[in-house]
Protein backbone atom coordinates (compact mmCIF):
# COMPACT_ATOMS: atom_id res chain seq x y z
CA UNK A 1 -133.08 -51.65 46.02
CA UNK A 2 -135.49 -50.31 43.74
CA UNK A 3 -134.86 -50.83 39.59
CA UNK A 4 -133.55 -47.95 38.67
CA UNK A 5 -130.77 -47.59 41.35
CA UNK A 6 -129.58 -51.31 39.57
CA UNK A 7 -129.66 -50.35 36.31
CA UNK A 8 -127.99 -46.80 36.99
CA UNK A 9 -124.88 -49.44 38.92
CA UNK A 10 -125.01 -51.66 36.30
CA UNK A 11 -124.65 -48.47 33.85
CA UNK A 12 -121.41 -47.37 36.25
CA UNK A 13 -120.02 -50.58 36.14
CA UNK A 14 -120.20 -51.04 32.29
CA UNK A 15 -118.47 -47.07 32.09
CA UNK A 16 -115.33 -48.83 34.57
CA UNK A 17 -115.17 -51.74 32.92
CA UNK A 18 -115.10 -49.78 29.51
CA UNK A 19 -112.20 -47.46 31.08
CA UNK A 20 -110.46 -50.24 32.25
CA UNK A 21 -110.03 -52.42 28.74
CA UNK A 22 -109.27 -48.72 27.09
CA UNK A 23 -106.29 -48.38 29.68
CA UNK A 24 -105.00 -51.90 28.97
CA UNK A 25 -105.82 -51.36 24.82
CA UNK A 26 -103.84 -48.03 25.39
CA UNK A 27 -100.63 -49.46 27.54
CA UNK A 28 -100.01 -52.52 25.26
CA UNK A 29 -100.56 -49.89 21.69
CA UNK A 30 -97.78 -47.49 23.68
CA UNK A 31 -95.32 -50.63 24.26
CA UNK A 32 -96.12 -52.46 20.72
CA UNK A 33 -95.47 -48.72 18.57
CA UNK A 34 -92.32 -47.76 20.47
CA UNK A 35 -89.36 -46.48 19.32
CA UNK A 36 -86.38 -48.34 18.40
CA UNK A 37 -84.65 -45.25 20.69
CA UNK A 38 -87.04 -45.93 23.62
CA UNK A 39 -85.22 -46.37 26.85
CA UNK A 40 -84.67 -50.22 27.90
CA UNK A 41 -84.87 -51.05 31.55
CA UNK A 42 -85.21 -47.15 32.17
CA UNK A 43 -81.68 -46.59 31.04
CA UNK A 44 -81.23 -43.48 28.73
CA UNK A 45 -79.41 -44.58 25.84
CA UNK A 46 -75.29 -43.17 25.97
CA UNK A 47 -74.65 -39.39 24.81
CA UNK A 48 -73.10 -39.18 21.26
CA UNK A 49 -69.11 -39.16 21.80
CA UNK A 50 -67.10 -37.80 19.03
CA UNK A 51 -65.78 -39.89 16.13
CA UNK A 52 -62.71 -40.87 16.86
CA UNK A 53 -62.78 -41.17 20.58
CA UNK A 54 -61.10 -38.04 21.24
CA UNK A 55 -62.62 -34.89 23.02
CA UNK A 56 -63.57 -31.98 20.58
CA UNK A 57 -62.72 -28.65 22.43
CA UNK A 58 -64.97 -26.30 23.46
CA UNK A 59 -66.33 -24.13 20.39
CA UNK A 60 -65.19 -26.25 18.00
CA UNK A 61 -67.00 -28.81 15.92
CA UNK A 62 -66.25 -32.54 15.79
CA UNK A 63 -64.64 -33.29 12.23
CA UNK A 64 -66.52 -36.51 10.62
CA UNK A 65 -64.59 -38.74 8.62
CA UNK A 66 -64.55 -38.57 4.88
CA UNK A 67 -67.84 -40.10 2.91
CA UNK A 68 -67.12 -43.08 0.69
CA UNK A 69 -66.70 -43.52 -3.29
CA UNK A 70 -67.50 -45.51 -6.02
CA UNK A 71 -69.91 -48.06 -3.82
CA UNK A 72 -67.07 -48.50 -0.97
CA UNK A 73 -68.28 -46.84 2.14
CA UNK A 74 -65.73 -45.49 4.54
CA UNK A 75 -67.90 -44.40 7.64
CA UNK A 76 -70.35 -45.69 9.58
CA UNK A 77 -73.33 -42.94 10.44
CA UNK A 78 -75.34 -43.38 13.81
CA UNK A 79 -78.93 -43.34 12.67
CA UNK A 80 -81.30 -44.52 15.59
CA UNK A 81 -81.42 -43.79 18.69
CA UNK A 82 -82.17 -40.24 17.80
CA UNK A 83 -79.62 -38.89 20.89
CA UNK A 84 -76.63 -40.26 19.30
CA UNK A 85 -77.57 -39.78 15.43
CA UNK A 86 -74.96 -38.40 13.05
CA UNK A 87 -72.20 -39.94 15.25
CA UNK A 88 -69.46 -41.27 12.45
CA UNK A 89 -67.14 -43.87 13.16
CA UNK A 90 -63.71 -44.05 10.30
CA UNK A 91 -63.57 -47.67 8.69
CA UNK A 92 -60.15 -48.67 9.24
CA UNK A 93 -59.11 -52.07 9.32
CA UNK A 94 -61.89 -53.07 11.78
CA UNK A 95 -64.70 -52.00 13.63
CA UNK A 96 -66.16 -53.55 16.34
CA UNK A 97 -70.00 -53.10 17.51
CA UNK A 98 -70.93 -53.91 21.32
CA UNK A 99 -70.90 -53.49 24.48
CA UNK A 100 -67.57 -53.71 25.71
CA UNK A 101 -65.43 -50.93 26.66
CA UNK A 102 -62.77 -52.49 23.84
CA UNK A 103 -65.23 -51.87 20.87
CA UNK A 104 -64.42 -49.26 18.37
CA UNK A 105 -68.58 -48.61 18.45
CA UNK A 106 -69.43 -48.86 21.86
CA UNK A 107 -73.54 -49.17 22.60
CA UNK A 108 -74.31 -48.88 26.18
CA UNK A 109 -77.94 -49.26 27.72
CA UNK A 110 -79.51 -51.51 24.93
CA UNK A 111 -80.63 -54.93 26.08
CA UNK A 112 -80.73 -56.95 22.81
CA UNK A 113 -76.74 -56.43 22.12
CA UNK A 114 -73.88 -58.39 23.14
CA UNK A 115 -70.39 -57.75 24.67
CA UNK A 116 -69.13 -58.16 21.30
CA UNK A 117 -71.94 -58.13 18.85
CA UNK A 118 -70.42 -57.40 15.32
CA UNK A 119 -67.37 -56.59 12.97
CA UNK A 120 -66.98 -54.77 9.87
CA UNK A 121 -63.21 -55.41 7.90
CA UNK A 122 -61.89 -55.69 4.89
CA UNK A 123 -61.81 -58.69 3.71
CA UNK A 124 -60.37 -59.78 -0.22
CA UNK A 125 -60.36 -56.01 -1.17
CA UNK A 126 -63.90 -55.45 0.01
CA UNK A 127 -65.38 -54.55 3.28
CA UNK A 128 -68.01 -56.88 4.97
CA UNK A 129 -69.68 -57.29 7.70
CA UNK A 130 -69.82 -60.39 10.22
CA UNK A 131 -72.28 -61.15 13.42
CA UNK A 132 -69.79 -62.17 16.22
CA UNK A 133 -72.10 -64.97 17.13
CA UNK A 134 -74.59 -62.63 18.73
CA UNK A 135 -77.77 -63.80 20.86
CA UNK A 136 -79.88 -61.79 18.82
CA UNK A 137 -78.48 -61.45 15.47
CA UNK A 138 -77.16 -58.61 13.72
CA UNK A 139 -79.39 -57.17 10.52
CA UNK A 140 -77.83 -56.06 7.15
CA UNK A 141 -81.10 -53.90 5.55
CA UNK A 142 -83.62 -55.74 7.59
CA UNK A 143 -82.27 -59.14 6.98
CA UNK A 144 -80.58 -61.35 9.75
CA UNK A 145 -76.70 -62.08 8.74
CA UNK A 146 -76.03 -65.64 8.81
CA UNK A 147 -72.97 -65.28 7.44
CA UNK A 148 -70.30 -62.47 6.13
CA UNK A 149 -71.70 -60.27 3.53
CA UNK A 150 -70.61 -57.31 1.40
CA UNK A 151 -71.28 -53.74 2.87
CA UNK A 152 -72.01 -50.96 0.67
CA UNK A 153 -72.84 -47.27 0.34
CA UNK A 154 -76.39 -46.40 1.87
CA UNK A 155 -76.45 -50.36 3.66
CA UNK A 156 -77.80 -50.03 7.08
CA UNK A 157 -77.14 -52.42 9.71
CA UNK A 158 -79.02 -52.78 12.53
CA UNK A 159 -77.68 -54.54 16.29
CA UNK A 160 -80.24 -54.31 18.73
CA UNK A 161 -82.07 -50.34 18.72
CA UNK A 162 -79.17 -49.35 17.04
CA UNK A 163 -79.09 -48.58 13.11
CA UNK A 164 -75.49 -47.31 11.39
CA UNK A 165 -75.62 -46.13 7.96
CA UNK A 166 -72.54 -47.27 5.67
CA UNK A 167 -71.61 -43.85 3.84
């Protein structure tokens, strides 16, 4: 082969190899950036169901429970994943966060959460929040519970993809 015809294939190799490290650059970027409502294991996270469990007729809107006061939330608001956001769950004596059928908060198709993840209560006249001895840790504003803390108006916690606002 003459010169030219082995530069011009080295040339075409250096363009694949080029194409090649931009398709792995671009396929770890698209895992690494997202979302915290991406699918997991190519399961659609659930649809949002209505506050208090029970089916809102047809042409009528679901009633959320009533915001909190004076610091003391009494809802938890469905943040991320986007299909279930604005979902409100009523703070009564406890709510439960996992997997499990039996949970007052039931999250189904997320990896990272566990049969029985969390529990908000009342506890001494305040209401708190307690990881259930989870595999991957429950998050009260970005930082991993290692022990029951305080909830209060506008505190996020986070199980898995799955961020509730206290309101």
């Amino acid at each position: 082969m003459t010169d030219q015809v082995l530069d011009v294939l080295k040339l075409v190799l250096l363009a694949l190899l080029y194409v090649f490290f931009a398709r792995v650059l671009w396929a770890v970027w698209s895992e690494v950036r997202q979302p915290a409502n991406a699918r997991v294991d190519g399961v659609s996270p659930p649809a949002p169901t209505p506050a208090a469990g029970v089916a809102v007729p047809a042409g009528r809107r679901e009633v959320k429970p009533a915001a909190g006061r004076g610091g003391t939330p009494a809802r938890l608001v469905i943040l991320e994943p986007k299909e279930r956001r604005g979902t409100a769950f009523a703070l009564g004596t406890r709510v439960d966060i996992g997997r499990e059928t039996d949970n007052t908060v039931v999250i189904e198709g997320d990896a990272y959460i566990s049969s029985h993840h969390a529990a908000i209560s009342h506890h001494e006249g305040r209401i708190v929040v307690d990881d259930l001895d989870s595999r991957n840790g429950t998050y009260l504003n970005g930082v991993r519970l290692t022990q029951r803390q305080p909830l209060n108006t506008g505190d996020r916690v986070q199980v898995g993809y799955t961020v509730l606002e206290a309101q």
